[in-house]
PDB file of N, CA and C in Angstrom:
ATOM      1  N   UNK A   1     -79.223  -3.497 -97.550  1.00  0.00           N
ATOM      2  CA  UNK A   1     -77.974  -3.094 -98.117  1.00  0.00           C
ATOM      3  C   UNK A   1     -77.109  -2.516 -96.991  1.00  0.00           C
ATOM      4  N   UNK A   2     -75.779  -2.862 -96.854  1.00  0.00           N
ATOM      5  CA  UNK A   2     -75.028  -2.690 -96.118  1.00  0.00           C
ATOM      6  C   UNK A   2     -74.047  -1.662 -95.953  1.00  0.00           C
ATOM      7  N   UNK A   3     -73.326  -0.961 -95.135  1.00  0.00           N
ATOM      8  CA  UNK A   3     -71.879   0.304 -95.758  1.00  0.00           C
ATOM      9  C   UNK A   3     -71.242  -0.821 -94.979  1.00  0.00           C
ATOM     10  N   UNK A   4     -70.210  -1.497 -95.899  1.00  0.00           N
ATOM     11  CA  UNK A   4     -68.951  -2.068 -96.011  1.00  0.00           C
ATOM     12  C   UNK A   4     -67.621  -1.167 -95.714  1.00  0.00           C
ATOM     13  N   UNK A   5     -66.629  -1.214 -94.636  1.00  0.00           N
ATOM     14  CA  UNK A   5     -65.556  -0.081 -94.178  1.00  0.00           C
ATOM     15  C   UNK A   5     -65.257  -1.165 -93.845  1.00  0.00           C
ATOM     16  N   UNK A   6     -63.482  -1.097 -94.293  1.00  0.00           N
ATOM     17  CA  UNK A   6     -62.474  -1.140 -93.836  1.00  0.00           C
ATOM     18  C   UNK A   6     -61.250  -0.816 -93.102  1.00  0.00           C
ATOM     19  N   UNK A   7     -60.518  -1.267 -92.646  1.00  0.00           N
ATOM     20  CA  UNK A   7     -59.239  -0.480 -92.138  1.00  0.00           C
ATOM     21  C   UNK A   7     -58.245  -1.476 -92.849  1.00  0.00           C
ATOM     22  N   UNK A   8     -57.255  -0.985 -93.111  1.00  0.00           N
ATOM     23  CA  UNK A   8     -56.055  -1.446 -94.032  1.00  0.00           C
ATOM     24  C   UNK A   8     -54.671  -1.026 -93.149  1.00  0.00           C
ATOM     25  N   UNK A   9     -54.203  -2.293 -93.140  1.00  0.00           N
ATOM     26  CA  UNK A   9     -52.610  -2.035 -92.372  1.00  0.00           C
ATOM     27  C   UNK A   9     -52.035  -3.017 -93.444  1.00  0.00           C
ATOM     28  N   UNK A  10     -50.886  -3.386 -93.763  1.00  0.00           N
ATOM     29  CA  UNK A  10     -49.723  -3.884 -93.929  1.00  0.00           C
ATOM     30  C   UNK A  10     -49.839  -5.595 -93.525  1.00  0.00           C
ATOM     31  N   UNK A  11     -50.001  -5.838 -92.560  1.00  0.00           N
ATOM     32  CA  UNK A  11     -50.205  -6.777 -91.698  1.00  0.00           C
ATOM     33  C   UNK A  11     -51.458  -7.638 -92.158  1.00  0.00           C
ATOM     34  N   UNK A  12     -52.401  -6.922 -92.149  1.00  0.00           N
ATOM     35  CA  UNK A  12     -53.808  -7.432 -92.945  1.00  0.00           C
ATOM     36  C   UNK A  12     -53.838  -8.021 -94.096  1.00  0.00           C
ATOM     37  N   UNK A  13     -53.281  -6.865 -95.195  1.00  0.00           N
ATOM     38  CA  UNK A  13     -52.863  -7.780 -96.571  1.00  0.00           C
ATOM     39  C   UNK A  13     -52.151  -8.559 -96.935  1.00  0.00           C
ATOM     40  N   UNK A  14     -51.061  -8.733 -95.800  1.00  0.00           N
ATOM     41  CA  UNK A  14     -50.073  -9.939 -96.351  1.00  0.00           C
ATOM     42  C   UNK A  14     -51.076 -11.138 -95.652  1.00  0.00           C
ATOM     43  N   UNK A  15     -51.814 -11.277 -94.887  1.00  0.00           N
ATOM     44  CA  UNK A  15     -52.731 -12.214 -94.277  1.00  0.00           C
ATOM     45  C   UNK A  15     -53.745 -12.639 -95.172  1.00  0.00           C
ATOM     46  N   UNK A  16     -54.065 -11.874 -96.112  1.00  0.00           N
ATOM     47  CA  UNK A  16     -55.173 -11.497 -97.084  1.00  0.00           C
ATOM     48  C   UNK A  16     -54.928 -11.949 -98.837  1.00  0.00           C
ATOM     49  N   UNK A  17     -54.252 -12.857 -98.830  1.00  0.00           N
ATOM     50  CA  UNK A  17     -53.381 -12.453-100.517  1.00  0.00           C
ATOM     51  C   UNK A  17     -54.159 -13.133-100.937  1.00  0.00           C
ATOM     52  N   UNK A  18     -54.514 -14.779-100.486  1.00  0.00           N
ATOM     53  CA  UNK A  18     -55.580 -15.135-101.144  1.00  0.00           C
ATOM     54  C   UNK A  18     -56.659 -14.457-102.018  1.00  0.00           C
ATOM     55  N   UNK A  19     -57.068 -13.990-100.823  1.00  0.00           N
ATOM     56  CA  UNK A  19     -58.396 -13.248-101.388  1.00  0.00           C
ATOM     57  C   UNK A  19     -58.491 -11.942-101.518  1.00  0.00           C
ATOM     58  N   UNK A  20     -57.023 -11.093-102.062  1.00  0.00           N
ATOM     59  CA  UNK A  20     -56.698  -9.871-101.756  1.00  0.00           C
ATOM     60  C   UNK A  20     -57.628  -8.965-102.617  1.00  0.00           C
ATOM     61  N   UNK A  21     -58.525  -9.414-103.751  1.00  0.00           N
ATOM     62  CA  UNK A  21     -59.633  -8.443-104.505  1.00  0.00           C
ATOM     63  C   UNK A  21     -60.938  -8.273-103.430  1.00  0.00           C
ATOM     64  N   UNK A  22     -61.078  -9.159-102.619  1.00  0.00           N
ATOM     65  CA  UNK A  22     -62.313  -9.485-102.019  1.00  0.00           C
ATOM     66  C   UNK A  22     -61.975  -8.105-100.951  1.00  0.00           C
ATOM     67  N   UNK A  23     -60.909  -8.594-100.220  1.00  0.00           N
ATOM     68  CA  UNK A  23     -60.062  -7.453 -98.946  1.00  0.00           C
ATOM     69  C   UNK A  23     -60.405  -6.729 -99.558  1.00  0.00           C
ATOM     70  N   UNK A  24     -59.827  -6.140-100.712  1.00  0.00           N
ATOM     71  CA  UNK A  24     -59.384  -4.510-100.833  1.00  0.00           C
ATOM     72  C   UNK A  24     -61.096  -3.711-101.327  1.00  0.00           C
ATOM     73  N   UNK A  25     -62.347  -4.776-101.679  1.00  0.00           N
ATOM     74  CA  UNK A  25     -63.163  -4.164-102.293  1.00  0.00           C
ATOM     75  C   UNK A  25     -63.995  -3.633-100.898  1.00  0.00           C
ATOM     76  N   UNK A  26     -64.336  -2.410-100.731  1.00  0.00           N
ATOM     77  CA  UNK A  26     -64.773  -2.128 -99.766  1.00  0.00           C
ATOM     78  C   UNK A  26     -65.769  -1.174 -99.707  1.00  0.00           C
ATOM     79  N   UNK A  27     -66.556  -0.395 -98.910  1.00  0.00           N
ATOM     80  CA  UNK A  27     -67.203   0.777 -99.339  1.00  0.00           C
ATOM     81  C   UNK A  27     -66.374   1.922 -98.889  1.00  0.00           C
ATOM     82  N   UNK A  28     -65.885   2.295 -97.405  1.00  0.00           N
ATOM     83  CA  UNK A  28     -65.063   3.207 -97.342  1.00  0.00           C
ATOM     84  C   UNK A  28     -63.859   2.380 -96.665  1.00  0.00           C
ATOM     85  N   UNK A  29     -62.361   3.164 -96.499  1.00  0.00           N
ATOM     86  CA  UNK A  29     -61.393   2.602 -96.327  1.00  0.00           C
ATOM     87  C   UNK A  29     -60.366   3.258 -95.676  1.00  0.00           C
ATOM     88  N   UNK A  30     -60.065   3.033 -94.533  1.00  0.00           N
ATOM     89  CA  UNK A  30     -59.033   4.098 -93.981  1.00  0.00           C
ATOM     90  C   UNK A  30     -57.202   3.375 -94.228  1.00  0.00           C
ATOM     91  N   UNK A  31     -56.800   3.759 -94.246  1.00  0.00           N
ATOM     92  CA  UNK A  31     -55.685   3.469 -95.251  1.00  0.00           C
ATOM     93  C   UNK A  31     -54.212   4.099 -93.645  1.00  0.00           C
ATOM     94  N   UNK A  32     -53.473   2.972 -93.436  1.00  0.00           N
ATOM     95  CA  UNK A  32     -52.824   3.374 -92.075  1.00  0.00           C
ATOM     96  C   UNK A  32     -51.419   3.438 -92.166  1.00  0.00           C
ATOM     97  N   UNK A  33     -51.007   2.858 -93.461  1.00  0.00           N
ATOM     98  CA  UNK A  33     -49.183   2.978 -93.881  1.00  0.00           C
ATOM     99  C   UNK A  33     -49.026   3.237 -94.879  1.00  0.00           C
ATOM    100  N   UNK A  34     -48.351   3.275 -95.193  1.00  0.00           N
ATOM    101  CA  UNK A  34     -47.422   3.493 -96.876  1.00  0.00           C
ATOM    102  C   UNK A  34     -47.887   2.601 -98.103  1.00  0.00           C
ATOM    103  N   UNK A  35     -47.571   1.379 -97.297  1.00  0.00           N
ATOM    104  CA  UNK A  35     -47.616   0.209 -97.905  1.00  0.00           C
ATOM    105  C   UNK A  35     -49.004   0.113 -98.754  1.00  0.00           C
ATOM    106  N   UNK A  36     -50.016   0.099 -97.570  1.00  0.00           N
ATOM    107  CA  UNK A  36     -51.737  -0.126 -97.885  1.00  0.00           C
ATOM    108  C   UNK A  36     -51.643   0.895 -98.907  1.00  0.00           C
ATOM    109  N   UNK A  37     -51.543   2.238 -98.492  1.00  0.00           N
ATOM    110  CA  UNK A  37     -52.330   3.204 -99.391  1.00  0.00           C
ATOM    111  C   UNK A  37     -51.455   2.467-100.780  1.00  0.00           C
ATOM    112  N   UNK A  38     -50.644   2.114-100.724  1.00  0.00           N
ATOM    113  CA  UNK A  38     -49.793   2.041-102.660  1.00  0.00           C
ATOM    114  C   UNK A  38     -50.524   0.636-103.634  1.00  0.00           C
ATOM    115  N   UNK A  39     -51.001  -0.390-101.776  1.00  0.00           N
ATOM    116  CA  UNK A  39     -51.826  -1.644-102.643  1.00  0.00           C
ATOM    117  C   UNK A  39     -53.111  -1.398-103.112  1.00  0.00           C
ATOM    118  N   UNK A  40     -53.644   0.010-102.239  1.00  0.00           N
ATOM    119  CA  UNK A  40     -54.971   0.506-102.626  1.00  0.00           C
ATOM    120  C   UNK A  40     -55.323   0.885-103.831  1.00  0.00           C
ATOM    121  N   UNK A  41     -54.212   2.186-103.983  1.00  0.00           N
ATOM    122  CA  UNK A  41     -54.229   2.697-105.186  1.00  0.00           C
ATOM    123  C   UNK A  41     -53.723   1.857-106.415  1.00  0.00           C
ATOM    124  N   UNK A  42     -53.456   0.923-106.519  1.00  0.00           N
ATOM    125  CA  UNK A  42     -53.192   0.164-107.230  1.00  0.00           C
ATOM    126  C   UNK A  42     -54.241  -0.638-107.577  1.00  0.00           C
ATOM    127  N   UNK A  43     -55.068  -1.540-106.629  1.00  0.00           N
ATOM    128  CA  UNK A  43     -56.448  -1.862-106.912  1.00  0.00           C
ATOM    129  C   UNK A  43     -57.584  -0.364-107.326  1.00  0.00           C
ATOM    130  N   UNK A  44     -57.574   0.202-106.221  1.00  0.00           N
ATOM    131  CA  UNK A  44     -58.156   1.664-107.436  1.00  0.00           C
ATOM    132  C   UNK A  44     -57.849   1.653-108.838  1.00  0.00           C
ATOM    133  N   UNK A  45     -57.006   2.068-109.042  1.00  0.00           N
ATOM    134  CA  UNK A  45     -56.652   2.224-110.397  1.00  0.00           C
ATOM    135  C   UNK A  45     -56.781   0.929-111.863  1.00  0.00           C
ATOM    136  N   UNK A  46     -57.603   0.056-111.274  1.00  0.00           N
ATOM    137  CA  UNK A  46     -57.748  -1.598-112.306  1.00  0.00           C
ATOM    138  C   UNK A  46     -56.685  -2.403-112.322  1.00  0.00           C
ATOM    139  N   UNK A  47     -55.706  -2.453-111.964  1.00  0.00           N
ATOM    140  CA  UNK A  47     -54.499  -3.416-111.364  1.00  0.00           C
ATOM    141  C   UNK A  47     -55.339  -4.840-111.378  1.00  0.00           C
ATOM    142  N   UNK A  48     -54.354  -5.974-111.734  1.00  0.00           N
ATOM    143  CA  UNK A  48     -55.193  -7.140-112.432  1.00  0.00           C
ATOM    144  C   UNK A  48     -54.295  -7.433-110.676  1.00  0.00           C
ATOM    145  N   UNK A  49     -55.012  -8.809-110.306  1.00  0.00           N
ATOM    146  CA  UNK A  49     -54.596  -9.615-109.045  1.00  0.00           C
ATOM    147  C   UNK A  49     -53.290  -9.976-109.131  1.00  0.00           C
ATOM    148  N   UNK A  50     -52.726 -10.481-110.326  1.00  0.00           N
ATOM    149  CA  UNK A  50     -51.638 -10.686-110.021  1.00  0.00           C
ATOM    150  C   UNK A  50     -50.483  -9.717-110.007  1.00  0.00           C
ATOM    151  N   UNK A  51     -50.895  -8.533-110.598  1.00  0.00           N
ATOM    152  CA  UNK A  51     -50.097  -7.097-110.382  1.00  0.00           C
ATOM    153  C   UNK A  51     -49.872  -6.865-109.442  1.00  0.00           C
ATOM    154  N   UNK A  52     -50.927  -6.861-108.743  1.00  0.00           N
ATOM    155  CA  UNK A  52     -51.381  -6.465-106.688  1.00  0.00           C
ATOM    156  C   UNK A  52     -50.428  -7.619-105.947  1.00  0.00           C
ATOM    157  N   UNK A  53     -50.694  -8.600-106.399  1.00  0.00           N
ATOM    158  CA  UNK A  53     -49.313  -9.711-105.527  1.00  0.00           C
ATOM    159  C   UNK A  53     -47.835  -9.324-106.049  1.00  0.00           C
ATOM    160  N   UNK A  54     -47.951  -9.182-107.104  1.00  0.00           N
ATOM    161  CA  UNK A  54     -46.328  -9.205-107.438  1.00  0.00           C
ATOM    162  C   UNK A  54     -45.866  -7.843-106.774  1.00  0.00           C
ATOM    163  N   UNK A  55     -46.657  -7.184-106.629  1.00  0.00           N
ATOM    164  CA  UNK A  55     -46.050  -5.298-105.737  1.00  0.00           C
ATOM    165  C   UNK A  55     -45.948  -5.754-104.590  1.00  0.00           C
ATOM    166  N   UNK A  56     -46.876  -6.569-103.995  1.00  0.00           N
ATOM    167  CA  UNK A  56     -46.796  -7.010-102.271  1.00  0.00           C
ATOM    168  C   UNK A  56     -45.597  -8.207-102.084  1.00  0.00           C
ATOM    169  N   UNK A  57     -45.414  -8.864-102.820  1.00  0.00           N
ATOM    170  CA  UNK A  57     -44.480 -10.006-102.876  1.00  0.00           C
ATOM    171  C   UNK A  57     -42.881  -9.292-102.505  1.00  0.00           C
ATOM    172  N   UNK A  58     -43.181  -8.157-103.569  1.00  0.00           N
ATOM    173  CA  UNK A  58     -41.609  -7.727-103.916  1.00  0.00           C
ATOM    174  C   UNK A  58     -41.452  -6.866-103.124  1.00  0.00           C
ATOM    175  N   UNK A  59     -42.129  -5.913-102.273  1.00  0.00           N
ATOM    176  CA  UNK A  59     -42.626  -5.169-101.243  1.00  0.00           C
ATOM    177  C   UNK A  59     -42.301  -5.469 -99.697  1.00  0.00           C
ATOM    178  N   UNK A  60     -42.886  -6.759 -99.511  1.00  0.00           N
ATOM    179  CA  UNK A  60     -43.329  -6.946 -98.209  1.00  0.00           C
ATOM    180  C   UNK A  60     -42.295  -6.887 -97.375  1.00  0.00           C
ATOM    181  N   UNK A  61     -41.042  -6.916 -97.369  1.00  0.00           N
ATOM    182  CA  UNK A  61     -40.281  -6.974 -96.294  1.00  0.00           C
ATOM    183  C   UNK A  61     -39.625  -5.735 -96.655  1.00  0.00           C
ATOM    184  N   UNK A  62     -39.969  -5.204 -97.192  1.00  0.00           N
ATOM    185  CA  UNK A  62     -39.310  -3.368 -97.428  1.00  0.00           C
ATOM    186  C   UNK A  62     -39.220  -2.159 -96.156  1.00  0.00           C
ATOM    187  N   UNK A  63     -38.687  -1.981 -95.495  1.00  0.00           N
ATOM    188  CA  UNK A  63     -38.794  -0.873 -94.659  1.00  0.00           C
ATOM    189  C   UNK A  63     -39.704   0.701 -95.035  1.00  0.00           C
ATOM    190  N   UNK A  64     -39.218   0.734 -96.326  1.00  0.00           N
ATOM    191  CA  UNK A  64     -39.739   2.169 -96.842  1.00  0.00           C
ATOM    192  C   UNK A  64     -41.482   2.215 -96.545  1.00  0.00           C
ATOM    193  N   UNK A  65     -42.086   0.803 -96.770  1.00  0.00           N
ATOM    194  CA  UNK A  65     -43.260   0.854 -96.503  1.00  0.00           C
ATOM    195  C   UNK A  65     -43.685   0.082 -95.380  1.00  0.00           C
TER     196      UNK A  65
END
């Protein structure tokens, strides 16, 4: 059995959308912008896949994050 860690940028998940449940499932997770921590907590919280794309879709070229 393995400890699964991640690091999460911005950059990663838009690379990642495919398989963005697989990405985000992790054992620990360091979380490096705005952006990540809001797609995190969003998969935290039971967010269905296509919830998680449509926030990153509408998101991704946003400055704020």
């Amino acid at each position: 059995m393995g400890f699964n860690k991640r690091v999460l940028k911005k950059e990663g998940i838009l690379l990642n959308l495919e398989n963005i449940m697989n990405y985000l499932d992790s054992d620990a997770v360091y979380l490096t912008d705005e952006f990540s921590r809001e797609v995190y907590r969003m998969f935290n919280s039971g967010k269905s896949k296509e919830e998680i794309i449509n926030f990153i879709k509408e998101f991704k070229n946003d400055d704020i994050f």
